[in-house]
Every structure is written in structure tokens, then in C-alpha cells.
PDB file of N, CA and C in Angstrom:
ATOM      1  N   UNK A   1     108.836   1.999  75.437  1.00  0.00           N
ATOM      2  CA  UNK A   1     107.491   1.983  75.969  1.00  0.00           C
ATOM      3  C   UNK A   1     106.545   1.475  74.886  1.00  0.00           C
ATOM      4  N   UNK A   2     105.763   0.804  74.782  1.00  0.00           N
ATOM      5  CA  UNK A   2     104.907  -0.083  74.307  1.00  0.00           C
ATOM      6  C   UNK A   2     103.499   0.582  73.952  1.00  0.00           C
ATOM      7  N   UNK A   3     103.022   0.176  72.976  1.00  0.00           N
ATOM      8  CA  UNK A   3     101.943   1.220  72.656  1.00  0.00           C
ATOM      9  C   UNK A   3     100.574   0.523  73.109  1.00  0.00           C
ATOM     10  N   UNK A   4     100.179   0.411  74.450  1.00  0.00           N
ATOM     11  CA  UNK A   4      99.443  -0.099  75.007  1.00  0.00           C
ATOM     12  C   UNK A   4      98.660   0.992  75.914  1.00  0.00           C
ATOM     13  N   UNK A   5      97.569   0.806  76.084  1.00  0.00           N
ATOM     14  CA  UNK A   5      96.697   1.965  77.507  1.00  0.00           C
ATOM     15  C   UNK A   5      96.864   0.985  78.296  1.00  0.00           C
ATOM     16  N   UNK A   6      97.429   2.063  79.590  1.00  0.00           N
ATOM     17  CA  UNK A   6      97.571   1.751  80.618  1.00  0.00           C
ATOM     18  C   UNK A   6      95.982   1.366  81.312  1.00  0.00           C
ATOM     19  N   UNK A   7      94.831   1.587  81.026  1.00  0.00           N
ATOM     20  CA  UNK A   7      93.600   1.756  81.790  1.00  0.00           C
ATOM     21  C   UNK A   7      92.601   0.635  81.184  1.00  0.00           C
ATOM     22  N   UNK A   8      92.431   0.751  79.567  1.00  0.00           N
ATOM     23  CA  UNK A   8      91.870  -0.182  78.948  1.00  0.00           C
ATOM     24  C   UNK A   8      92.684  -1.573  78.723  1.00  0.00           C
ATOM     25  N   UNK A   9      93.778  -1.307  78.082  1.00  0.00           N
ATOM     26  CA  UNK A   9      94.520  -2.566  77.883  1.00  0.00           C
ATOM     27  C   UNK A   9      94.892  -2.540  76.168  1.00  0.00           C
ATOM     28  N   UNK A  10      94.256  -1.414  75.285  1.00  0.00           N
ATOM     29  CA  UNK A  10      94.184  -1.469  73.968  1.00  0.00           C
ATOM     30  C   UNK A  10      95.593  -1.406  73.395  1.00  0.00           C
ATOM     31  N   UNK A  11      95.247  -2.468  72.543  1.00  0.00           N
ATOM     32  CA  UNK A  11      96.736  -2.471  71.267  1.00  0.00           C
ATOM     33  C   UNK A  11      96.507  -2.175  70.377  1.00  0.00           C
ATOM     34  N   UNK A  12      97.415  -1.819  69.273  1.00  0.00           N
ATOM     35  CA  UNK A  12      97.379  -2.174  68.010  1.00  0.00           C
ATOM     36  C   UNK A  12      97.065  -3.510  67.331  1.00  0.00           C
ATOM     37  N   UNK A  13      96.497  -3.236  66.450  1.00  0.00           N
ATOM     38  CA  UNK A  13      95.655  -4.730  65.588  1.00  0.00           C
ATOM     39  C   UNK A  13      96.308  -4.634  63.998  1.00  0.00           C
ATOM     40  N   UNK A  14      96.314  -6.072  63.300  1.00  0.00           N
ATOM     41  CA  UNK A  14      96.594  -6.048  62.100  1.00  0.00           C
ATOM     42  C   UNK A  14      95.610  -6.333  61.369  1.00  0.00           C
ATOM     43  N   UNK A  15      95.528  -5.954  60.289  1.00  0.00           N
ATOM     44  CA  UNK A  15      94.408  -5.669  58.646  1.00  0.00           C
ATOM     45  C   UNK A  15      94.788  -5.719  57.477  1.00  0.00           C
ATOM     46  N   UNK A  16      94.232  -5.389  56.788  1.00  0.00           N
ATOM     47  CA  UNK A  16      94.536  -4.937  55.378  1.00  0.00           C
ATOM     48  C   UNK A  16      94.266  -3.540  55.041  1.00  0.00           C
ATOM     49  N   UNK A  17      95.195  -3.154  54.562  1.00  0.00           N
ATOM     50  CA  UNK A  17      94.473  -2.036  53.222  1.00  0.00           C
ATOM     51  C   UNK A  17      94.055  -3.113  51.845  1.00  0.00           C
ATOM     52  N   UNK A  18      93.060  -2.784  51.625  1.00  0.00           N
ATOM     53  CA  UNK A  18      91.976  -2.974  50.433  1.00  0.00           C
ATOM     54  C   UNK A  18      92.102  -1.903  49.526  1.00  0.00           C
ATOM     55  N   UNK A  19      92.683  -2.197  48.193  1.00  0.00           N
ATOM     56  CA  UNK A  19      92.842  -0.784  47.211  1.00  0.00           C
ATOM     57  C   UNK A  19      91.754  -0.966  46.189  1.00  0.00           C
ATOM     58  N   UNK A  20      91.845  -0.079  45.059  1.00  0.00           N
ATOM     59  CA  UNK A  20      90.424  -0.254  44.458  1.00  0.00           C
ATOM     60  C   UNK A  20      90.605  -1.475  43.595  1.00  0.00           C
ATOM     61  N   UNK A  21      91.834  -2.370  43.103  1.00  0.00           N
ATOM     62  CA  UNK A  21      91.503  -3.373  42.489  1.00  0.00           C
ATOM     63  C   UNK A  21      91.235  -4.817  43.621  1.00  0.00           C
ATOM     64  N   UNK A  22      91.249  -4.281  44.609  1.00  0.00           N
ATOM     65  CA  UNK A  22      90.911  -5.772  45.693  1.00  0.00           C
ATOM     66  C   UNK A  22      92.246  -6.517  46.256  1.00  0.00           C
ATOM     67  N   UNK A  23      93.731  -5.752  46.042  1.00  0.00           N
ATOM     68  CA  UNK A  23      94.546  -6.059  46.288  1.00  0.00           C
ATOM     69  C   UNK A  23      94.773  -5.935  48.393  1.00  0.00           C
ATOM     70  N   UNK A  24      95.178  -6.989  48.481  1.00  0.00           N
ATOM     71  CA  UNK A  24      95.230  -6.931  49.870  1.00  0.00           C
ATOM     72  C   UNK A  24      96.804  -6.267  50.182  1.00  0.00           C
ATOM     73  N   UNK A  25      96.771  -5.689  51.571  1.00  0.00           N
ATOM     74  CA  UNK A  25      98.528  -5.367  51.891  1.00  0.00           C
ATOM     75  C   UNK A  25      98.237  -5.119  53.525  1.00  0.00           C
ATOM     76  N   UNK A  26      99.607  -5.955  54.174  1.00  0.00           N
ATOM     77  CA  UNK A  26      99.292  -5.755  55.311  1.00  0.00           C
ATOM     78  C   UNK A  26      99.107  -4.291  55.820  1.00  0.00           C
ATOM     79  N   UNK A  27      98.568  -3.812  56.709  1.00  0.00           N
ATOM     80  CA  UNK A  27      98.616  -2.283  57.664  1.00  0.00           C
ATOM     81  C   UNK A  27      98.730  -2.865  59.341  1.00  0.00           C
ATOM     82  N   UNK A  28      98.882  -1.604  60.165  1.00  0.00           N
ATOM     83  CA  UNK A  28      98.459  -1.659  61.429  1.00  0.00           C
ATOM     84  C   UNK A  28      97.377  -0.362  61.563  1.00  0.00           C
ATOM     85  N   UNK A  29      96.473  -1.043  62.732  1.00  0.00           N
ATOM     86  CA  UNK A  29      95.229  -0.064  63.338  1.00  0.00           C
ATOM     87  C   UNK A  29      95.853   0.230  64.540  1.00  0.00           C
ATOM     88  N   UNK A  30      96.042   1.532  64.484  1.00  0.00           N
ATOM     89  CA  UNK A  30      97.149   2.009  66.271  1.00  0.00           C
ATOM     90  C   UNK A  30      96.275   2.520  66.738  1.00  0.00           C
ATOM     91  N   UNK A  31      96.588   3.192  68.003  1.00  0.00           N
ATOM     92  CA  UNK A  31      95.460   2.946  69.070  1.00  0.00           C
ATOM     93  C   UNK A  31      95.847   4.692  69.622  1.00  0.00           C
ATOM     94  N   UNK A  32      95.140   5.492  69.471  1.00  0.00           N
ATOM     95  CA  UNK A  32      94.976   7.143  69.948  1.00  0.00           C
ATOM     96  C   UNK A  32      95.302   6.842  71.116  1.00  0.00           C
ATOM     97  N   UNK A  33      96.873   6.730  71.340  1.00  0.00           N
ATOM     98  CA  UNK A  33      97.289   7.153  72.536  1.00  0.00           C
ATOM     99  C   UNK A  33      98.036   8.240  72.784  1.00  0.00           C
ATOM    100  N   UNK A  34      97.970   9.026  74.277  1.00  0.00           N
ATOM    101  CA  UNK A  34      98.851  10.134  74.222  1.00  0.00           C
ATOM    102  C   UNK A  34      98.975   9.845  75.991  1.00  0.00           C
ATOM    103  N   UNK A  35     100.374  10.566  76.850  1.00  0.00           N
ATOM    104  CA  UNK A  35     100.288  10.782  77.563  1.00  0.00           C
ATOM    105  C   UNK A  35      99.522  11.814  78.423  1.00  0.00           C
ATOM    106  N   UNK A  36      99.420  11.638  79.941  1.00  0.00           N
ATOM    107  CA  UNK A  36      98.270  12.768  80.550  1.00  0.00           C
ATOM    108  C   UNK A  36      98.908  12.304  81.749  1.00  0.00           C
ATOM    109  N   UNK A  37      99.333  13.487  82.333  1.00  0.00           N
ATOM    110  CA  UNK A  37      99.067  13.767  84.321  1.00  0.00           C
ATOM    111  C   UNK A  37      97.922  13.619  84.810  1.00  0.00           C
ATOM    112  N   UNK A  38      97.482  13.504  85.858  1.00  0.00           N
ATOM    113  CA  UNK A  38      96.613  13.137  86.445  1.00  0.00           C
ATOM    114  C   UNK A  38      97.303  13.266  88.290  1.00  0.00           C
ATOM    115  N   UNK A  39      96.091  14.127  88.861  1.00  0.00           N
ATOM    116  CA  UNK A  39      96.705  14.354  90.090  1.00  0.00           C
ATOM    117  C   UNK A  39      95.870  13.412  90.741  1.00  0.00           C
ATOM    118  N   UNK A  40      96.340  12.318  91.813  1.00  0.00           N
ATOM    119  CA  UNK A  40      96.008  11.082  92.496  1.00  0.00           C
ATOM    120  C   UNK A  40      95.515  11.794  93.540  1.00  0.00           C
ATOM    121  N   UNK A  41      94.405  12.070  94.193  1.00  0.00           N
ATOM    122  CA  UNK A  41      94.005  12.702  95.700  1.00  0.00           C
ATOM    123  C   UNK A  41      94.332  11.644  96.622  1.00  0.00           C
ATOM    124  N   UNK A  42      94.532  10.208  96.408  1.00  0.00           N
ATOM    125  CA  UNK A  42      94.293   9.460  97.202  1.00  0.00           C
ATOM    126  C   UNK A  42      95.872   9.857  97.855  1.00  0.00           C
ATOM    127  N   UNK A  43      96.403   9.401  96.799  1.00  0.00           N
ATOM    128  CA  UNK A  43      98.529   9.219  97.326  1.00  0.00           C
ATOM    129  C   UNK A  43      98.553  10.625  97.430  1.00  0.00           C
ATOM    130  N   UNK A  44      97.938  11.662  96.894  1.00  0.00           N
ATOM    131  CA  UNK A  44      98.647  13.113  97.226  1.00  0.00           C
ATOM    132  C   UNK A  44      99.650  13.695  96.667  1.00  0.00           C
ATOM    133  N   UNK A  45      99.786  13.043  95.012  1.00  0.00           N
ATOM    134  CA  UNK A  45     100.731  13.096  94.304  1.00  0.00           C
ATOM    135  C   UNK A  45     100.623  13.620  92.576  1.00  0.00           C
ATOM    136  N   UNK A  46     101.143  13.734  92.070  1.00  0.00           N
ATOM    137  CA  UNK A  46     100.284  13.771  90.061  1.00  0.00           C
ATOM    138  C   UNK A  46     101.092  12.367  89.634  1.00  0.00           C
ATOM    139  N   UNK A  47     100.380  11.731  89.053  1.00  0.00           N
ATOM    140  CA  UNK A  47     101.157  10.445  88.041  1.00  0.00           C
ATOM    141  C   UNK A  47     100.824  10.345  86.636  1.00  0.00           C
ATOM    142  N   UNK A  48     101.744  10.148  85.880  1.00  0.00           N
ATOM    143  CA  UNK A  48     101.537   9.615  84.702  1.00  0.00           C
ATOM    144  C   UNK A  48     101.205   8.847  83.627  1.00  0.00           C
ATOM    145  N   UNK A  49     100.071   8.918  83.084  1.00  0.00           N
ATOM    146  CA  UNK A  49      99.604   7.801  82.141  1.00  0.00           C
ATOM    147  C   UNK A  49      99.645   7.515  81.314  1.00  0.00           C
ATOM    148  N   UNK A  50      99.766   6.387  79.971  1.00  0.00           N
ATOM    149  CA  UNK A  50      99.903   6.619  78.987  1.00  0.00           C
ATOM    150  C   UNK A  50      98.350   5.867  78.946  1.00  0.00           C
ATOM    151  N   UNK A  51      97.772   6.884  77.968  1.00  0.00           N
ATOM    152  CA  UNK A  51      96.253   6.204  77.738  1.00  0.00           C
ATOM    153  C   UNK A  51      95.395   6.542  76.583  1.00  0.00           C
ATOM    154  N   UNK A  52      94.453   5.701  76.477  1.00  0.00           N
ATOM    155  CA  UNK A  52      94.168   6.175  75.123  1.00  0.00           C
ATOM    156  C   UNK A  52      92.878   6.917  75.183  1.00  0.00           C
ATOM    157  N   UNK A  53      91.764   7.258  74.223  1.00  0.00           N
ATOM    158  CA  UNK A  53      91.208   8.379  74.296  1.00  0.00           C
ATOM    159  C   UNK A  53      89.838   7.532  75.345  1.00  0.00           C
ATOM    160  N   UNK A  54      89.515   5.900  74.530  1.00  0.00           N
ATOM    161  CA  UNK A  54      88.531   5.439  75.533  1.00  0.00           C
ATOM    162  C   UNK A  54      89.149   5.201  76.632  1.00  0.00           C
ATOM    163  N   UNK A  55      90.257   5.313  77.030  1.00  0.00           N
ATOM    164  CA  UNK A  55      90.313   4.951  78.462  1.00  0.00           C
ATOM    165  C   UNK A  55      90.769   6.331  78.974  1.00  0.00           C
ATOM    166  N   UNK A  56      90.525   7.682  78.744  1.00  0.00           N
ATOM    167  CA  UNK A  56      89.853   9.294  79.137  1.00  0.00           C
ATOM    168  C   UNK A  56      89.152   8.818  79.332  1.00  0.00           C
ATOM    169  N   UNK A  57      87.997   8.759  78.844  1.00  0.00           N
ATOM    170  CA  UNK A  57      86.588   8.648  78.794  1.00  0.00           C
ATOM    171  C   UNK A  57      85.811   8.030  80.431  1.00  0.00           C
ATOM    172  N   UNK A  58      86.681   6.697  80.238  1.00  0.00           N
ATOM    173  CA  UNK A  58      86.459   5.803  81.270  1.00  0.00           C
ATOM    174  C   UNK A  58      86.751   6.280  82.638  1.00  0.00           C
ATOM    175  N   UNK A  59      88.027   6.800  83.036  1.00  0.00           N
ATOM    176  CA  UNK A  59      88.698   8.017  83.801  1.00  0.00           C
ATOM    177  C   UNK A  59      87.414   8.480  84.383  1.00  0.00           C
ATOM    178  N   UNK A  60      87.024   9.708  83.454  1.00  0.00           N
ATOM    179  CA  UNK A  60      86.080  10.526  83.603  1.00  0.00           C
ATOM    180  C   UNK A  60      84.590   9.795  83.812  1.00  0.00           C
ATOM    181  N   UNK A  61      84.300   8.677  84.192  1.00  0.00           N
ATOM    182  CA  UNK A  61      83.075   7.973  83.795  1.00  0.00           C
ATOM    183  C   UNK A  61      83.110   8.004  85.593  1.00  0.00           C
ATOM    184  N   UNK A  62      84.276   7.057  86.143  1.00  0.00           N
ATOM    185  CA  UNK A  62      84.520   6.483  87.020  1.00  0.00           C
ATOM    186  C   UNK A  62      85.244   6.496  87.885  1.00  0.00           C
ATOM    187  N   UNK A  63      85.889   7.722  87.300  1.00  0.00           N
ATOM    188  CA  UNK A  63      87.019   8.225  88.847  1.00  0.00           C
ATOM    189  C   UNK A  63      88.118   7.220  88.281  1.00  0.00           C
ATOM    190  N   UNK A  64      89.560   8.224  88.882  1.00  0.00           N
ATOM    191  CA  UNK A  64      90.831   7.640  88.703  1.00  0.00           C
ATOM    192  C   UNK A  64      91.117   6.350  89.419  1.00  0.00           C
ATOM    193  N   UNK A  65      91.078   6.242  90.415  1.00  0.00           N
ATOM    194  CA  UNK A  65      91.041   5.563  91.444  1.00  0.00           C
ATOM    195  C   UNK A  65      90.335   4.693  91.003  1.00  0.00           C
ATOM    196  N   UNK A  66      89.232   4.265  91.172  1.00  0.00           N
ATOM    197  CA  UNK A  66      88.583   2.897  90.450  1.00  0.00           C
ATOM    198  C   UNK A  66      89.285   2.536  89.374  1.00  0.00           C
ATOM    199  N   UNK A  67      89.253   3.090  88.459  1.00  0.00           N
ATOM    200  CA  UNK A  67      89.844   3.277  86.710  1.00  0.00           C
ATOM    201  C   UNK A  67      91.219   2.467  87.066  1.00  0.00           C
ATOM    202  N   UNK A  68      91.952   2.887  88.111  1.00  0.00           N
ATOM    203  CA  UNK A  68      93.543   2.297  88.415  1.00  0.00           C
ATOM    204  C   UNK A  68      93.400   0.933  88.781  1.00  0.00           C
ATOM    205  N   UNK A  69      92.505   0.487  89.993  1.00  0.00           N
ATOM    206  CA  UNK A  69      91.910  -0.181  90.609  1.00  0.00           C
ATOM    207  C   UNK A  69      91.548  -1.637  90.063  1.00  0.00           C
ATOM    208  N   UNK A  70      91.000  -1.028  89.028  1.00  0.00           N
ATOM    209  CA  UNK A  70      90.221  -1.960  87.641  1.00  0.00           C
ATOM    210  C   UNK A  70      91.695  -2.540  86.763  1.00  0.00           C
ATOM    211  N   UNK A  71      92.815  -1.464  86.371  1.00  0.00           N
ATOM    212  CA  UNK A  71      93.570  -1.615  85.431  1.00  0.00           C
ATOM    213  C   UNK A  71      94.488  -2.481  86.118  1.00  0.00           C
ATOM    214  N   UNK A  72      94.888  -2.610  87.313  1.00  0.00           N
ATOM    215  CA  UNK A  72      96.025  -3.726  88.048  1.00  0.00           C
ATOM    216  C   UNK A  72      95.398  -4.680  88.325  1.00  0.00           C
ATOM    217  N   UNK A  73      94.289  -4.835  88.413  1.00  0.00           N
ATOM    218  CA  UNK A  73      93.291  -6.409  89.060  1.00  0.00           C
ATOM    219  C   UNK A  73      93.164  -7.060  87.526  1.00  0.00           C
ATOM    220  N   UNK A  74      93.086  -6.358  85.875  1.00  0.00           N
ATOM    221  CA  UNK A  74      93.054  -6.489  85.022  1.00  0.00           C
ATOM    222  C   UNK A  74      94.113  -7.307  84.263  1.00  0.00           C
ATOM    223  N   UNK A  75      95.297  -6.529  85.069  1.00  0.00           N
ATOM    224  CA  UNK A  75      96.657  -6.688  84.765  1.00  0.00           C
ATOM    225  C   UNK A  75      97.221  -5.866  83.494  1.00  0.00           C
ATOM    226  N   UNK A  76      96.605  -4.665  83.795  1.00  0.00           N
ATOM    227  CA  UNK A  76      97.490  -3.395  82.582  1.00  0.00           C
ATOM    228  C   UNK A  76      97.920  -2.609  82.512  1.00  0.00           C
ATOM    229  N   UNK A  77      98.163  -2.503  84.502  1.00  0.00           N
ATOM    230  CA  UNK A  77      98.634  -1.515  84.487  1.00  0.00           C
ATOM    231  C   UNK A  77      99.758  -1.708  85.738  1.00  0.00           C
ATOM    232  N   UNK A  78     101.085  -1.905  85.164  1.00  0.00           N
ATOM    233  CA  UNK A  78     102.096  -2.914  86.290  1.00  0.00           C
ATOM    234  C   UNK A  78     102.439  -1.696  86.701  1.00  0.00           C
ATOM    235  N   UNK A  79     103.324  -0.842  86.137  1.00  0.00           N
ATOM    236  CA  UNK A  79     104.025   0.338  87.190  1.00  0.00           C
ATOM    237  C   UNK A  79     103.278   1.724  86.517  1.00  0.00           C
ATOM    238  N   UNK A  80     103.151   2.692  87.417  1.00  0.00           N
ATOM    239  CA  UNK A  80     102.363   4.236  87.266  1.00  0.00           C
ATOM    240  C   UNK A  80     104.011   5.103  87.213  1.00  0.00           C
ATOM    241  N   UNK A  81     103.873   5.992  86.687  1.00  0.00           N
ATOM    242  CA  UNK A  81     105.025   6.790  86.798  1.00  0.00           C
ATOM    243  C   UNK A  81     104.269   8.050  87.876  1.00  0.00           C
ATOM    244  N   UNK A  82     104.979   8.163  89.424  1.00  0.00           N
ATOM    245  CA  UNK A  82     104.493   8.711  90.045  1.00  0.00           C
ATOM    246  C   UNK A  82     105.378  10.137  90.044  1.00  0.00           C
ATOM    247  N   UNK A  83     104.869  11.834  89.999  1.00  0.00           N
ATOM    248  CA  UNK A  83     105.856  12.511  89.740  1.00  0.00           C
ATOM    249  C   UNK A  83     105.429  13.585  90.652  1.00  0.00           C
ATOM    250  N   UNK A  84     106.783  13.922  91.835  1.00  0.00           N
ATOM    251  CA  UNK A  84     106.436  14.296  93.219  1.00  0.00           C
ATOM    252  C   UNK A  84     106.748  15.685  92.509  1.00  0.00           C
ATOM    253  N   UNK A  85     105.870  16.969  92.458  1.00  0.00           N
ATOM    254  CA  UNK A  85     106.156  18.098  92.268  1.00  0.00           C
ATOM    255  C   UNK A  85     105.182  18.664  93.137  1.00  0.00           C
TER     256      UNK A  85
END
């Protein structure tokens, strides 16, 4: 699984660490992701997301449903892990 939000689209980026003599070295900037359930009212189901903290945020801004809506018309969000309990 790929360290991507399912909602925003965010990756990891490359940089430098900068030390105190000005020496450059590659790093990566990773992206605060964690998984989260989320119960779908629409399907009547809970599914699974992997997402990062701005795309909570966004969630909560705008409703799941839009938020999903937005993320497949976007193209970031190909399959949901849907989990019938």
C-alpha cells in the first residue's frame, strides 16, 4: 500500500537536510498518514481509509460523501476498502 491519501492525493516529497556546515543530504517529507473507519450512511456500510490529517480535516469540512465524490472525479481514490460488520 502506497503512502498516498486517499481524499487529498498527498505524497511524500524530496529535500534536503541542511546541517550546520551547509552540507546538503538527500531526506524524504512523509505525509501524516494513518488509517480511519468511517461509517458511509449513504451505502449503509463502515469503509476504510487511508488518509492524512488534511484530508480529516476536509472530511469534517464537507461530509464524507462529497470528500469521496471529489477524491474519484480527482482520481485518488480508485478502490475504498468496504467492511460489512
Amino acid at each position: 500500500m502506497s503512502k498516498i491519501c486517499q481524499i487529498t492525493g498527498k505524497k511524500a516529497q524530496n529535500g534536503n537536510n541542511v546541517s550546520h556546515s551547509r552540507r546538503h543530504t538527500k531526506r524524504r517529507f512523509e505525509v501524516n498518514l494513518f488509517t480511519k473507519k468511517f461509517y458511509y450512511v449513504e451505502e449503509d456500510c463502515w469503509i476504510s481509509l487511508r488518509i492524512s490529517a488534511a484530508g480529516l480535516r476536509v472530511i469534517n469540512k464537507i461530509g464524507l460523501d462529497a470528500a469521496l465524490k471529489n477524491a474519484v472525479a480527482k482520481g485518488y481514490c480508485k478502490e475504498v476498502r468496504i467492511l460489512n460488520r
